[in-house]
Protein backbone atom coordinates (compact mmCIF):
# COMPACT_ATOMS: atom_id res chain seq x y z
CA UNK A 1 82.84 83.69 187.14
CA UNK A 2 81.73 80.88 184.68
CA UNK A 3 78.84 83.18 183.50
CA UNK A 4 81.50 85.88 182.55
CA UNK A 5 83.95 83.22 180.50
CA UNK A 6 80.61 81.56 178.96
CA UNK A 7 79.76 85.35 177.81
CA UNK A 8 83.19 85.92 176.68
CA UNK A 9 83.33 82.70 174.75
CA UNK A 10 80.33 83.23 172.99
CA UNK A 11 80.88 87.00 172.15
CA UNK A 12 84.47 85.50 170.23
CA UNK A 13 82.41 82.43 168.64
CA UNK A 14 79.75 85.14 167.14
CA UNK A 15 82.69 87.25 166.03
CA UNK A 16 84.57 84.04 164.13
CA UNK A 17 80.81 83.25 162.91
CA UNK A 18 80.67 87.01 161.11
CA UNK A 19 83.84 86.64 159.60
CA UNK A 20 83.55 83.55 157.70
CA UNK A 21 79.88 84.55 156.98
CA UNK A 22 81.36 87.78 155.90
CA UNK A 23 84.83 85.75 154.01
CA UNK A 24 81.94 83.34 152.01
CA UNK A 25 79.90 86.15 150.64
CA UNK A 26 83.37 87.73 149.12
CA UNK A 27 84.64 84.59 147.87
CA UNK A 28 81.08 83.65 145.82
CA UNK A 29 80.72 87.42 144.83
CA UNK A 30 84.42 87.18 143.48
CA UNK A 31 83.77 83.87 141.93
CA UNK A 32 80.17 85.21 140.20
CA UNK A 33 81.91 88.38 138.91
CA UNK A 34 84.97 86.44 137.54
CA UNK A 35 82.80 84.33 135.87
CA UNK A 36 80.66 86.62 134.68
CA UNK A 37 83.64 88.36 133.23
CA UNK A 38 84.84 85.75 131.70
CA UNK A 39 81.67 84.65 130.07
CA UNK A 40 81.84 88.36 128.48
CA UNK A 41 85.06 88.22 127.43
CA UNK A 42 84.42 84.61 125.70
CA UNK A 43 81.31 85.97 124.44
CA UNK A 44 82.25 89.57 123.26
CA UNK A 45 85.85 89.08 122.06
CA UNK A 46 85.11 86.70 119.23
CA UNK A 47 81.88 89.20 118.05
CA UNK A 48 84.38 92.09 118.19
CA UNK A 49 87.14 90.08 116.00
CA UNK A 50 84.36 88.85 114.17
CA UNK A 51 83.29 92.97 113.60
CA UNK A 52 86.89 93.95 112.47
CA UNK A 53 87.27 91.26 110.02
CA UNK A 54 83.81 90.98 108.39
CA UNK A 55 84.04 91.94 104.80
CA UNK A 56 88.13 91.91 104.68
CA UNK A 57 89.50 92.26 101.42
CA UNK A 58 90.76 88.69 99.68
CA UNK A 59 94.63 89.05 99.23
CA UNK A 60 93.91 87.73 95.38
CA UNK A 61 93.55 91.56 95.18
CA UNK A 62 97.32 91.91 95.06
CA UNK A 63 98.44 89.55 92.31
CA UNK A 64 95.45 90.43 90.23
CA UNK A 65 96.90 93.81 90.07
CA UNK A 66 100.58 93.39 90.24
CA UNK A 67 101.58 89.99 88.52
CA UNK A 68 102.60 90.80 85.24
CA UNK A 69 101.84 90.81 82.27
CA UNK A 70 97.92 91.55 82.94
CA UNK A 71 97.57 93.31 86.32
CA UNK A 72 95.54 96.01 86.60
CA UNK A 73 98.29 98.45 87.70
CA UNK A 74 100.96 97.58 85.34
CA UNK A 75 98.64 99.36 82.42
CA UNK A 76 98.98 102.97 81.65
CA UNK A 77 95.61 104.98 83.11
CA UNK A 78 93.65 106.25 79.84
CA UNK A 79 91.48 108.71 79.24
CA UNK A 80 88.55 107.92 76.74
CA UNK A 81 86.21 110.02 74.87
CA UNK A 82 82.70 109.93 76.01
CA UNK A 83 81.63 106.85 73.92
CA UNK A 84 84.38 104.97 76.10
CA UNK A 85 86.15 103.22 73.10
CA UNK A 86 88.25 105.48 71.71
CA UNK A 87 91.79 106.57 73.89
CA UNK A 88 92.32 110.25 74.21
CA UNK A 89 95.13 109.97 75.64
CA UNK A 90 97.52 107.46 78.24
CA UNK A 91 98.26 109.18 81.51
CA UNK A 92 101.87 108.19 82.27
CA UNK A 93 105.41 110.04 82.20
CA UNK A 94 106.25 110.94 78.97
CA UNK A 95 109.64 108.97 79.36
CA UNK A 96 108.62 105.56 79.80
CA UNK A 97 107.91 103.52 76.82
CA UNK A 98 106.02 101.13 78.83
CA UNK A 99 106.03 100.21 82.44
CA UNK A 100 108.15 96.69 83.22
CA UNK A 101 107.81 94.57 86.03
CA UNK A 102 110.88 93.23 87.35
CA UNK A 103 111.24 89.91 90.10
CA UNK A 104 112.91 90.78 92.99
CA UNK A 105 115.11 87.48 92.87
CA UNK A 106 115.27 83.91 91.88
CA UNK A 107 113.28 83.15 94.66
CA UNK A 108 109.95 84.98 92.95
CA UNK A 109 111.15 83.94 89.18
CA UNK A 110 112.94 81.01 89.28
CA UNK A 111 113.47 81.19 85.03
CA UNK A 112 113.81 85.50 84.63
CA UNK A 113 117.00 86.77 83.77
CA UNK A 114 116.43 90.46 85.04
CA UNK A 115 115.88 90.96 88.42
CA UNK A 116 115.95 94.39 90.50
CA UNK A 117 119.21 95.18 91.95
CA UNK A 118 119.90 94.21 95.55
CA UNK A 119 121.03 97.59 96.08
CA UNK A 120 117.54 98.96 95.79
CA UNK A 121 115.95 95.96 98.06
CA UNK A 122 118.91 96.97 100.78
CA UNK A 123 117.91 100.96 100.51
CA UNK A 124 114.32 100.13 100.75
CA UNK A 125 114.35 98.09 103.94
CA UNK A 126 117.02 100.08 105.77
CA UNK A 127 114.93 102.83 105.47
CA UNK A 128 111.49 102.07 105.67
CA UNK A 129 111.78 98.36 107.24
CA UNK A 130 114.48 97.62 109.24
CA UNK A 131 113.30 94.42 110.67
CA UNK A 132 111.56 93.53 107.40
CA UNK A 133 113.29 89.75 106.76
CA UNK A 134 112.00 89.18 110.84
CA UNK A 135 108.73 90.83 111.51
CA UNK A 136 105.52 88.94 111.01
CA UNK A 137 104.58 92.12 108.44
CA UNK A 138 103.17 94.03 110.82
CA UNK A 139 103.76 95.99 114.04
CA UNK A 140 101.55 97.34 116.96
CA UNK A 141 103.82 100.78 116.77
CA UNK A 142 101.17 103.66 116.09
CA UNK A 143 98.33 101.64 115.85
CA UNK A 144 96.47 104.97 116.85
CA UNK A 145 98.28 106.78 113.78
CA UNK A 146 97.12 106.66 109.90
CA UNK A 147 101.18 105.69 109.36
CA UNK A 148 102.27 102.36 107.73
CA UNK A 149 104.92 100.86 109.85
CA UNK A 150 106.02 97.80 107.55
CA UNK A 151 106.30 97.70 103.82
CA UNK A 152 103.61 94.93 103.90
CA UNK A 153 100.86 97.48 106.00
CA UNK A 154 101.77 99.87 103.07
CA UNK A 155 100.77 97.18 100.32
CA UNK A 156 97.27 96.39 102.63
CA UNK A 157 96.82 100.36 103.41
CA UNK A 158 97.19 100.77 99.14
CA UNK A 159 96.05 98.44 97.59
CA UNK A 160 92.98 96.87 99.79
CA UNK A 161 92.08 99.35 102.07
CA UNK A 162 92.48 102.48 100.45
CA UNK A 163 88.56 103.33 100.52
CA UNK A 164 87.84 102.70 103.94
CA UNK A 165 88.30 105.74 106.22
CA UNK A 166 90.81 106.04 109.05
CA UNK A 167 90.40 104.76 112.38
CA UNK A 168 91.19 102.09 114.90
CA UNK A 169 89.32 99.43 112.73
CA UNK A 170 90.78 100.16 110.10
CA UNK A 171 94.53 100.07 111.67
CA UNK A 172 93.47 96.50 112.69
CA UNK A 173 92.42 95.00 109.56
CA UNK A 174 95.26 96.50 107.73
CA UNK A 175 97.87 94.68 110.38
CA UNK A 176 95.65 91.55 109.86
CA UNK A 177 95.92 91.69 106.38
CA UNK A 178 99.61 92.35 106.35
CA UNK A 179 99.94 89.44 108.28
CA UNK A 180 98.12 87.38 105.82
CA UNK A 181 100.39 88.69 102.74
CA UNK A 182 103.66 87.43 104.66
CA UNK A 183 102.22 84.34 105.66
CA UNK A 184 100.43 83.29 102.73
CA UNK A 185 102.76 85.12 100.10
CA UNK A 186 105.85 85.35 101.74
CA UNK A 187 108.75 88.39 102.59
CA UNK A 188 110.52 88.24 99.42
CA UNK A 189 106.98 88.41 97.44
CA UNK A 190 105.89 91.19 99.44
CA UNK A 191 109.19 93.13 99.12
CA UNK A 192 108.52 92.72 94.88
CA UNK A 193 105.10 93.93 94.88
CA UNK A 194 105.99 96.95 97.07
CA UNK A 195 108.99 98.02 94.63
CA UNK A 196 107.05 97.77 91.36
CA UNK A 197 104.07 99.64 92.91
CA UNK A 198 105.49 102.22 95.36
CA UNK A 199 104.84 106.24 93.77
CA UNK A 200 107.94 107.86 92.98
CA UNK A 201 106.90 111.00 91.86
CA UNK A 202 106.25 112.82 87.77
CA UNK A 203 103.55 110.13 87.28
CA UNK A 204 105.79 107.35 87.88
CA UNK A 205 105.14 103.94 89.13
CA UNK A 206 107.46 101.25 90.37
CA UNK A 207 111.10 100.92 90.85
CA UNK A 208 112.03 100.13 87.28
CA UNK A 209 110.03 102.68 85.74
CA UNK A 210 111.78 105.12 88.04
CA UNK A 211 114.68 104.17 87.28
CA UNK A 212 114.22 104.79 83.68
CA UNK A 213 112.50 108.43 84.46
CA UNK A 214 115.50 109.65 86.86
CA UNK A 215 118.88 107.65 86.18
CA UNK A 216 118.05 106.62 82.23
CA UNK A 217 118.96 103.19 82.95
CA UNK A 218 116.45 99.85 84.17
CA UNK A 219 116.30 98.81 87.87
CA UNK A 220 118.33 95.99 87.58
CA UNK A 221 121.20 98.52 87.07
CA UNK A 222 120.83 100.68 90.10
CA UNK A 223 123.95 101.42 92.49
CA UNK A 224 123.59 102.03 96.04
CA UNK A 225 123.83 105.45 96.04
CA UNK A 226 120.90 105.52 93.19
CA UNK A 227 118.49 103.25 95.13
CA UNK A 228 119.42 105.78 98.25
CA UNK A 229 117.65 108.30 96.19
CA UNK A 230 114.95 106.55 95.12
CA UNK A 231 114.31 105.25 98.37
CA UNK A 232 114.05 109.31 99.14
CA UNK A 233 112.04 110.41 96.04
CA UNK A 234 109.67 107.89 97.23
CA UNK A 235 108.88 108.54 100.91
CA UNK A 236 109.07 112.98 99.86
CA UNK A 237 106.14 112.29 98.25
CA UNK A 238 104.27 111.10 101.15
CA UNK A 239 104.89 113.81 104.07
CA UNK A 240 103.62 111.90 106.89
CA UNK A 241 106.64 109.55 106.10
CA UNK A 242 109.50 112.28 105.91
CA UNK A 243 110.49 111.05 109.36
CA UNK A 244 111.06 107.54 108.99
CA UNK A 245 112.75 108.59 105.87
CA UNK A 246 115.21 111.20 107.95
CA UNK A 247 115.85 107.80 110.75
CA UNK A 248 116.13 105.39 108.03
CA UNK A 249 119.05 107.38 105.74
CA UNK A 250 120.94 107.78 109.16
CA UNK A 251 121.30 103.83 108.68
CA UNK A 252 122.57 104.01 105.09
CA UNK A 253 124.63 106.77 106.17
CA UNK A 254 127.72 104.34 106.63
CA UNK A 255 127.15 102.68 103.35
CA UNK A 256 126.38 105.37 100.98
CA UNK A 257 129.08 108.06 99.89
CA UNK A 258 128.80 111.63 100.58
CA UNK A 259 129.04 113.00 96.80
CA UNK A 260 130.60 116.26 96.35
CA UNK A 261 129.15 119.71 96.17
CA UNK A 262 127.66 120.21 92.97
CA UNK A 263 128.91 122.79 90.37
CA UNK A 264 127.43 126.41 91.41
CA UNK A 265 124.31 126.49 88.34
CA UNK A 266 122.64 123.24 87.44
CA UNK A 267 123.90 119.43 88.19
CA UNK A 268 121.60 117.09 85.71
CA UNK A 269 122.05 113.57 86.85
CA UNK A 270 119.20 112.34 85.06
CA UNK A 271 116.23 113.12 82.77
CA UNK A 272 113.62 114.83 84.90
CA UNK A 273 115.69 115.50 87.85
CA UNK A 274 117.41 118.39 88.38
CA UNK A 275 119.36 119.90 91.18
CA UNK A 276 119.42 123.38 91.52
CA UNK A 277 121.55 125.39 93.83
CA UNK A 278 121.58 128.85 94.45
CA UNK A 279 124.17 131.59 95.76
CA UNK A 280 123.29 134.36 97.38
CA UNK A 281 125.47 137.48 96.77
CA UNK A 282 126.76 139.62 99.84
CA UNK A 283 125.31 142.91 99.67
């Protein structure tokens, strides 16, 4: 009988002795592959940020060619004969004098006395930005699409990445980058630069300029209705936008005016914008 409980005994001691053997060799294999992972991750994480952001564009890039009175993009483009000295000809709408650059507020131009109208600044970020004044000038919202989801990753995507070809890497920098403009720049900065660069259409560039083209009147002078418009005119020339622009009027929807039906021929609200409207007759 002893011999049977001594076999017994040691058959459930061998057994306990397996599983703890078998317990220790998945706790250190667990331990070596979490480490090992971790050592990775510490290792390959900073060389993949370091990838994405070698070479990134210096956000000097943006004042250089906005600030007035010399940046780059407030000049007319010009065509030169081929000894490059003498001007053929200025490439610009043929209703602007000259292109103007106005401040957005006191807060960018403490000592200006012309400053865009809020109306315009209101249109622009109901319809493009809503959460403009509160994001961190970017968002991780289509970071697999081409699309600029914040006025800021449309100054980054313009102005300093506009050579680089499409891709993940490229969505990256461009939300690092807009992250740097807010930061180092500010939201009301960024919101100036975007107005007095953003394409409205007929060769015309910036919010004031536009406003001269299609209203005959500056920037500073807009209504509500008027910077609706614009706002419009702006994103119809970029298709890929044409839905954020459809979401974004919804918004103004309550604060803008339905006008009337125009008269049955041609409604001229401004130089270089018509409105046509046509009848069909009943056969």
């Amino acid at each position: 009988m002893s011999s049977v409980l001594h076999i017994l005994r040691s058959r459930k001691e061998y057994r306990t002795s397996a599983y703890n053997r078998l317990a220790r060799w998945l706790g250190l294999s667990f331990a070596v592959l979490f480490t090992l992972t971790l050592s990775l991750g510490l290792i390959g994480v900073p060389l993949i940020y370091s990838n994405i952001t070698r070479d990134l564009p210096s956000l000097e890039i943006v004042p250089l060619m906005l600030e007035p009175p010399n940046g780059l993009l407030l000049q007319p483009t010009q065509i030169l004969d081929r000894s490059g000295k003498h001007v053929l000809q200025d490439v610009q709408n043929p209703a602007l004098d000259e292109r103007r650059y106005l401040p957005l507020s006191t807060e960018t131009a403490p000592e200006a006395k012309e400053f865009i109208a809020p109306a315009m600044a209101d249109a622009t970020i109901a319809v493009l930005d809503p959460t403009f004044w509160h994001n961190p000038g970017f968002t991780l919202k289509g970071l697999l699409s081409d699309e600029a989801h914040t006025l800021a990753q449309g100054l980054a995507s313009d102005l300093l990445l506009a050579e680089e070809p499409p891709g993940l890497r490229r969505a990256i920098r461009e939300r690092i980058l807009a992250g740097q403009l807010v930061q180092q720049f500010g939201h009301a900065k960024v919101l100036e630069w975007y107005l007095n660069s953003v394409y409205y259409g007929n060769l015309t560039y910036g919010v004031d300029a536009a406003a001269q083209v299609y209203f005959g009147k500056p920037a500073s002078e807009l209504t509500l209705p008027e910077s609706a418009l614009l706002t419009a005119v702006g994103r119809l020339v970029d298709p890929e936008l044409q839905g954020q622009l459809e979401v974004g009027v919804g918004l103004l929807g309550h604060l803008v005016p339905r006008p009337p039906s125009p008269p049955p021929a041609v409604a001229r609200i401004a130089p270089f914008f018509d409105v046509h409207q046509r009848h069909v007759q009943p056969e």
